[in-house]
Protein backbone atom coordinates (compact mmCIF):
# COMPACT_ATOMS: atom_id res chain seq x y z
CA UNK A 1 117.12 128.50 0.19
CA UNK A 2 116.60 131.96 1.79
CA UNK A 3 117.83 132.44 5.17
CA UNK A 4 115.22 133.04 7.74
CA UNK A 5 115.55 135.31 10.38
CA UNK A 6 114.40 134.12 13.76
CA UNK A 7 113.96 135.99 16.86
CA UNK A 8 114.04 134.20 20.60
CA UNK A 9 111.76 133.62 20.09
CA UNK A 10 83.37 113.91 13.85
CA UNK A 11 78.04 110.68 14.23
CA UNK A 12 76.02 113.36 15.93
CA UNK A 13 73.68 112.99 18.60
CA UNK A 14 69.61 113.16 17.50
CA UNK A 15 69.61 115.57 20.54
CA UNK A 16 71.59 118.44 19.14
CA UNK A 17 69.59 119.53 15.45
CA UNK A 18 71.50 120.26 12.68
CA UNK A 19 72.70 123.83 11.89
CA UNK A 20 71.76 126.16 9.61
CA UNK A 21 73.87 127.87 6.56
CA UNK A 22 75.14 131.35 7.74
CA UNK A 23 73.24 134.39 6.77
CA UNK A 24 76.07 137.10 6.53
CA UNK A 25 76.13 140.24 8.49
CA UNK A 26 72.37 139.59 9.75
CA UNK A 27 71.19 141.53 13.17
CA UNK A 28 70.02 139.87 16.51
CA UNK A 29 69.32 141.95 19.44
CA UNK A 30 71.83 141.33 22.43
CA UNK A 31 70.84 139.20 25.49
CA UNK A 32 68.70 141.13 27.60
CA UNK A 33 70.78 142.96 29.89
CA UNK A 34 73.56 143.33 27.97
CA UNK A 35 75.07 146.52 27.83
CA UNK A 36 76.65 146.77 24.20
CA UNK A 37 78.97 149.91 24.76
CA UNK A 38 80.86 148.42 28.21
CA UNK A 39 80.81 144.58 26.47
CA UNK A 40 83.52 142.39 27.18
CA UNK A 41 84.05 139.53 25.38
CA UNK A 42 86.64 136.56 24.78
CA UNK A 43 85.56 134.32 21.36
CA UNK A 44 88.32 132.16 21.76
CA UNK A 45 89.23 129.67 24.17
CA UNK A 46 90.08 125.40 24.49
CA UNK A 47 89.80 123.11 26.82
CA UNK A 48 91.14 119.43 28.27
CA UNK A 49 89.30 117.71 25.44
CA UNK A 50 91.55 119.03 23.11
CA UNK A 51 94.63 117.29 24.82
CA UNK A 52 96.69 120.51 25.08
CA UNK A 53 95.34 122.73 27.61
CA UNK A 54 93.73 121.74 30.87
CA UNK A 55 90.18 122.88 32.79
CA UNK A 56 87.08 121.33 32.10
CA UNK A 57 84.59 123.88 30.07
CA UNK A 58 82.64 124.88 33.24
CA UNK A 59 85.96 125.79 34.69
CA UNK A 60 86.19 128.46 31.95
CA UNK A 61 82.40 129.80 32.25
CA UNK A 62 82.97 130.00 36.26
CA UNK A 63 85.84 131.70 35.53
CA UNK A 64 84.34 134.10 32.56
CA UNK A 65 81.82 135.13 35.61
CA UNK A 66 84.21 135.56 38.04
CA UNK A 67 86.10 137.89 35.64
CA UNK A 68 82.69 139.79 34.69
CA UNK A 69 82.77 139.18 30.51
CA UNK A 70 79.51 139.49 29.07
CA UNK A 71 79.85 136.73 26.45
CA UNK A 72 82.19 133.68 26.28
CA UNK A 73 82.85 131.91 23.09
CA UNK A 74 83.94 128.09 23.73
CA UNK A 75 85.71 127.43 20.32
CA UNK A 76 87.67 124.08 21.23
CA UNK A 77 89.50 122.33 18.02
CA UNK A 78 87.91 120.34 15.69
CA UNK A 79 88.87 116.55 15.67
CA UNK A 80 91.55 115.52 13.04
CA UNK A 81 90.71 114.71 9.88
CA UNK A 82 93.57 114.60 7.73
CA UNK A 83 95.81 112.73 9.36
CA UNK A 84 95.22 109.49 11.45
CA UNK A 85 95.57 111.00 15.42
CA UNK A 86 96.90 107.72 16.89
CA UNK A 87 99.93 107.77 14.47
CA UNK A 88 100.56 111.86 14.63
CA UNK A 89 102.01 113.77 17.59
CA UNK A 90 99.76 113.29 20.53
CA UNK A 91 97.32 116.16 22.29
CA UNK A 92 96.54 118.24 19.02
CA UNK A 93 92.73 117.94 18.88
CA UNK A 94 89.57 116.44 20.34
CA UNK A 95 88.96 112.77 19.52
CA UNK A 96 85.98 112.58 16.91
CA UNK A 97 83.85 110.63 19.57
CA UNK A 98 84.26 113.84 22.12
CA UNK A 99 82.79 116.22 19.45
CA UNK A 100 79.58 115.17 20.20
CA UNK A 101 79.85 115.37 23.85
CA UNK A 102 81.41 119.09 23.79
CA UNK A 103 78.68 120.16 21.83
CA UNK A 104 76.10 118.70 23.94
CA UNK A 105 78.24 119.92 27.46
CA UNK A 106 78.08 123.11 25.97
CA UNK A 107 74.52 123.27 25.19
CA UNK A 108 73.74 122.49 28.89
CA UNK A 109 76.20 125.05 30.13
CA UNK A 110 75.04 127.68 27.88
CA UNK A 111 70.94 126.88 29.24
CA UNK A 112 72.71 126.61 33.37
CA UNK A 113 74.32 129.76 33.10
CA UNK A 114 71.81 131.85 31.21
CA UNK A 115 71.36 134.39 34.23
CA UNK A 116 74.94 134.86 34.80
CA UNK A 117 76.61 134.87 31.59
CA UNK A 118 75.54 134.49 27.95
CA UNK A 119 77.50 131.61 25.62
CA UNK A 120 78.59 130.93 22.71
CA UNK A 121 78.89 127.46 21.01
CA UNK A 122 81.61 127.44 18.88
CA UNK A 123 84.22 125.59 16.98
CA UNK A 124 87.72 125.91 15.67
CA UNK A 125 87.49 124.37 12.64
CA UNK A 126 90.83 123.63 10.65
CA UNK A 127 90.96 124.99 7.06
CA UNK A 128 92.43 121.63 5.22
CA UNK A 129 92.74 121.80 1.59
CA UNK A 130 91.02 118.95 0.38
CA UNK A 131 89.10 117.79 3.07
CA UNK A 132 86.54 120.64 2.98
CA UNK A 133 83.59 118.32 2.00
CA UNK A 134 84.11 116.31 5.36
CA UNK A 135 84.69 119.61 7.20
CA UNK A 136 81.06 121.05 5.58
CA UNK A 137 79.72 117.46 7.30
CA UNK A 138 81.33 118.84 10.56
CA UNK A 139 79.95 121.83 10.54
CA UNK A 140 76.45 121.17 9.44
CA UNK A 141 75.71 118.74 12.32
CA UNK A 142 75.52 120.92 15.45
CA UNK A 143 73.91 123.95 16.05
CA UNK A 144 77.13 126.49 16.15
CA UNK A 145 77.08 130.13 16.80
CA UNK A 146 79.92 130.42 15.33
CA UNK A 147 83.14 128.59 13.38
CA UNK A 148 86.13 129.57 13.42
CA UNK A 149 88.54 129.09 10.29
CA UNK A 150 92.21 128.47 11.15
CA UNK A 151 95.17 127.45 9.57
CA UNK A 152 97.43 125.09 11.52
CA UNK A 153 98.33 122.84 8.80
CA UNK A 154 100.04 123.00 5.76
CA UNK A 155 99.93 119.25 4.87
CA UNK A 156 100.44 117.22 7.79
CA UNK A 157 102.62 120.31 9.02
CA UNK A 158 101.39 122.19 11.82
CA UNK A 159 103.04 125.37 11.81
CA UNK A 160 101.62 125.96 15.34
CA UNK A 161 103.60 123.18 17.23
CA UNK A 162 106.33 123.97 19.00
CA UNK A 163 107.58 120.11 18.17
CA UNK A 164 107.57 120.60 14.83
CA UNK A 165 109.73 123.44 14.25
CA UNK A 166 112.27 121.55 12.53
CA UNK A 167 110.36 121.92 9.82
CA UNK A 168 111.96 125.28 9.05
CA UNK A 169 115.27 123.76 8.77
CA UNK A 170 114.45 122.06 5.70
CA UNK A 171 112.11 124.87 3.89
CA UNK A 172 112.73 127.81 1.73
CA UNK A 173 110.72 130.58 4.09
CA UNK A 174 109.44 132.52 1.80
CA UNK A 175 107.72 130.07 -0.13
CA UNK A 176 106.46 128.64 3.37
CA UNK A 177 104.91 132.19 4.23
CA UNK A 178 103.25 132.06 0.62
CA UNK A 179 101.72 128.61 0.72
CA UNK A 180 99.86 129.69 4.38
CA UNK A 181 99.04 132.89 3.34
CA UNK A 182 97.27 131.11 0.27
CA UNK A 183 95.36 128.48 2.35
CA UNK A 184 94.29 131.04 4.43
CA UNK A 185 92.47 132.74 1.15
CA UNK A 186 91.60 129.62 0.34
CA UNK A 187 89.36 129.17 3.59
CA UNK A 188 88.04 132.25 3.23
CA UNK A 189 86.36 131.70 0.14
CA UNK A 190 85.67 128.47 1.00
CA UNK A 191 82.00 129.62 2.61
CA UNK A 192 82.53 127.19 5.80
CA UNK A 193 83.71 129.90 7.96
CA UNK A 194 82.84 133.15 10.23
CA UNK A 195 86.51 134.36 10.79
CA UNK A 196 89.94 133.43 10.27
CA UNK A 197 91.33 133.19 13.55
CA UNK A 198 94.85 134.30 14.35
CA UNK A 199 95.57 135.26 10.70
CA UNK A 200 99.11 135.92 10.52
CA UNK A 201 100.11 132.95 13.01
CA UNK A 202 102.74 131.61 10.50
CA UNK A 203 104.94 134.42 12.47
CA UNK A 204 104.50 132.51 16.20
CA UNK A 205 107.79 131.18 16.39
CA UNK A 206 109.89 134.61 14.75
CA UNK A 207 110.77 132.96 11.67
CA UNK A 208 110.24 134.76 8.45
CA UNK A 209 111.51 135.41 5.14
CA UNK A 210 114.01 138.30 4.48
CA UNK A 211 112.07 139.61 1.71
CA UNK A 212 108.88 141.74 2.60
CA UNK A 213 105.68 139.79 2.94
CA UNK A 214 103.37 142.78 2.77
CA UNK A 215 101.48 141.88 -0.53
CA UNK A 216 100.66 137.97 1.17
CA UNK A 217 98.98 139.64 4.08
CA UNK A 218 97.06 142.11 2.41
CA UNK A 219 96.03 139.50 -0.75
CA UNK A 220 95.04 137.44 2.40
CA UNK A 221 92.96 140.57 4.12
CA UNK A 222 91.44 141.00 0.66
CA UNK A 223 90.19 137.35 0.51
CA UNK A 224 88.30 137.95 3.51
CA UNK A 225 87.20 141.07 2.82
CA UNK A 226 86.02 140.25 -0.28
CA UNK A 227 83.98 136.56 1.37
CA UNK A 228 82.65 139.53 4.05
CA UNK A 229 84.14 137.24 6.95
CA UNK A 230 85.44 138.74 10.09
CA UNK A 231 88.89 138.47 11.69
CA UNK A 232 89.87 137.69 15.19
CA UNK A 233 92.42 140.32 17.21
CA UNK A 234 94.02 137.16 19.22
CA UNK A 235 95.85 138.22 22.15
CA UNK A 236 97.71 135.06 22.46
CA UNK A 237 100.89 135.99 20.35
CA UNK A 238 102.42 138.31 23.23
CA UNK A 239 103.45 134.98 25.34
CA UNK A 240 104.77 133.66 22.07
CA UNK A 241 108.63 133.88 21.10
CA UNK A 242 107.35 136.13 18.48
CA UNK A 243 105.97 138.11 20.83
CA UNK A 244 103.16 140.69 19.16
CA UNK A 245 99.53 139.62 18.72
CA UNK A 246 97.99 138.10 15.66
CA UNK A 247 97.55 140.26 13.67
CA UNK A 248 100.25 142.53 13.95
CA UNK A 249 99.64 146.24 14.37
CA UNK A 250 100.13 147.02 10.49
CA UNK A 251 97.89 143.94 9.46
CA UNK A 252 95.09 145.07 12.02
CA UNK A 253 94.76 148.48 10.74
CA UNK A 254 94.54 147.35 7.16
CA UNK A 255 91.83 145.13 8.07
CA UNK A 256 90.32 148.43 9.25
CA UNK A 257 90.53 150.51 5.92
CA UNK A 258 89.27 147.77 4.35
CA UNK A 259 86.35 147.64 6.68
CA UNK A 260 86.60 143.98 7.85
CA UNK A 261 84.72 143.53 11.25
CA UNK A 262 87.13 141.78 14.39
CA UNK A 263 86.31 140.23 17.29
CA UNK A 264 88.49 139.03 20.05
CA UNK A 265 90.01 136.35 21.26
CA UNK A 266 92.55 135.09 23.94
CA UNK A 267 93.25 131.76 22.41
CA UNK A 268 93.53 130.63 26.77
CA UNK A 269 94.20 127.04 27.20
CA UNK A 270 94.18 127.88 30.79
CA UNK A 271 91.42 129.27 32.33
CA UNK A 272 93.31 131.82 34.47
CA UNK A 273 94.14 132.97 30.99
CA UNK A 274 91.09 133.69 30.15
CA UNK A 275 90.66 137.45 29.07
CA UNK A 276 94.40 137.65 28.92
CA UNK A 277 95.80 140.91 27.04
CA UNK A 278 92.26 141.95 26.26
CA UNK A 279 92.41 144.78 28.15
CA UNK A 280 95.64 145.93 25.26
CA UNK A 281 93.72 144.44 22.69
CA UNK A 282 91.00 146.38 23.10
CA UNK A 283 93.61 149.49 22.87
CA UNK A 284 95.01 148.34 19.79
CA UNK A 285 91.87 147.95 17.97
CA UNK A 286 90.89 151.66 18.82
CA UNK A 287 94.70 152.72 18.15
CA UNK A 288 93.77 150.76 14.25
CA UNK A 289 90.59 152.78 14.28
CA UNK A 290 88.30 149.85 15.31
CA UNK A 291 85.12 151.12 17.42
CA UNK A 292 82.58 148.12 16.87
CA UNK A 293 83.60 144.28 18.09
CA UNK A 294 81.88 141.58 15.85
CA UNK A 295 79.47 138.89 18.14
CA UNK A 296 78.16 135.75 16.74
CA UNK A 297 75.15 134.12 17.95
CA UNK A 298 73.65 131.29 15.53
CA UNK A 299 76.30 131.67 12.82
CA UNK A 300 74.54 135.77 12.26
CA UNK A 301 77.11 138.64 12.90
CA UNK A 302 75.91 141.62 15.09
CA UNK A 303 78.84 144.46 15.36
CA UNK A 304 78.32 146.17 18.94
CA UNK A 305 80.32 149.47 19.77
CA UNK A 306 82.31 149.35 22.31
């Protein structure tokens, strides 16, 4: 086994119609008011359904007003499908009988606030080889702006989880790196997705390969370049052990040459954290040449300069 080097580091309510397919890189016109050159946005953010992060999801629009973004995206985790939750590690995802509630919370948030702040209905929606029939069933039931497609699992392996880290121990890092790097092509092409969120997240806890994996990330970039998805800059990584954002700086300005479209995200499970590192974010993204931020409203992509 190669040594790895670490560093210290789902029934619907008839209330809410169905969505629609996605229409790729289709225009809207911003919310009235909004100015699109000063926009501030944060696309990704949980809440106390999820069982990991606390705040109820008015906590987190009172607090996206307070803090003067433009748009909030509430993106909380899909429910578990793979694996049965009441025999898995506890707090990794909303209970399936929540999802409707979340959506429909949401919904009423999104009308109650529509003078102060304009939101987004979104999901995080786990890419799961296998199971993407029963996450199309997910998907199609609510009205989404937009879906996020994340890899956290690789099996019943979540990568993410700072219990589960043992797993290392016991793999051959390398071939770890190329088996995420390959389910996160395979959710891009699987058409259920608007981005991949936190792309490069197999890095969170600083262990990787020895050998170069250059040619994963960039076959991975390719994928969604190629399925014309977006990525997400995600902020979150700089309060990891591994302790640079997702992507990294090299990743991020190859997503640039190849002309893939990024929005942001501070992956908050806090509310005071929401917004977190954006301000740097939003300087990295110019430093990779970025000068547009991708917006979803009603699963259609509008890129706004900013």
């Amino acid at each position: 086994m190669s040594a790895a080097k670490r560093t210290d580091c789902h029934t619907r309510p008839r209330s809410v119609p169905p969505a629609k397919r996605p229409t790729r890189a289709s225009e809207f016109h911003p919310s009235e008011g909004e100015n699109p050159m000063s926009i501030r946005i944060d696309y990704h953010t949980h809440h106390e359904r999820c069982g990991h992060a606390v705040g109820g999801l008015e906590d987190y629009v009172r607090q996206a007003i307070a803090t003067g973004l433009h748009q909030i995206g509430l993106s909380d985790h899909m429910p578990l499908l793979h694996v049965k939750p009441h025999e898995y590690y506890p707090g990794m995802a909303m209970a399936m009988d929540e999802l409707p509630r979340y959506v429909e919370e949401a919904l009423a948030l999104k009308e109650k606030y529509k003078g102060d702040i304009d939101i987004r209905v979104g999901m995080e929606g786990d890419y799961i080889e296998g199971y993407e029939e029963k996450i199309a069933e997910l998907i199609d039931a609510y009205p989404w702006d937009y879906v996020i497609g994340s890899v956290h699992f690789l099996g019943t392996w979540d990568i993410t989880d700072y219990r589960q880290t043992g797993g290392w121990e016991m793999r051959d890092p390398m071939a770890v790196y190329e088996r995420y790097y390959d389910a996160v092509g395979k959710a891009a092409r699987s058409g259920l997705y608007d981005y991949i969120g936190h792309i490069d997240v197999i890095k969170r806890f600083g262990f990787r390969p020895q050998d170069d994996v250059t040619r994963l990330e960039d076959a991975a970039l390719e994928a969604v370049r190629e399925a014309d998805l977006a990525i997400e800059l995600n902020a979150s990584g700089l309060r990891m052990p591994c302790a640079v954002m997702f992507p990294g700086p090299r990743m991020l300005k190859k997503a640039c040459e190849l002309g893939i479209p990024v929005t942001l995200g501070s992956d908050c499970h806090q509310p005071e954290r929401l917004e977190q590192y954006l301000p740097e974010a939003r300087m990295r993204l110019k430093e990779a040449g970025y000068g547009q931020l991708a917006t979803f409203q009603s699963r259609k992509r509008l890129l706004i300069d900013f």
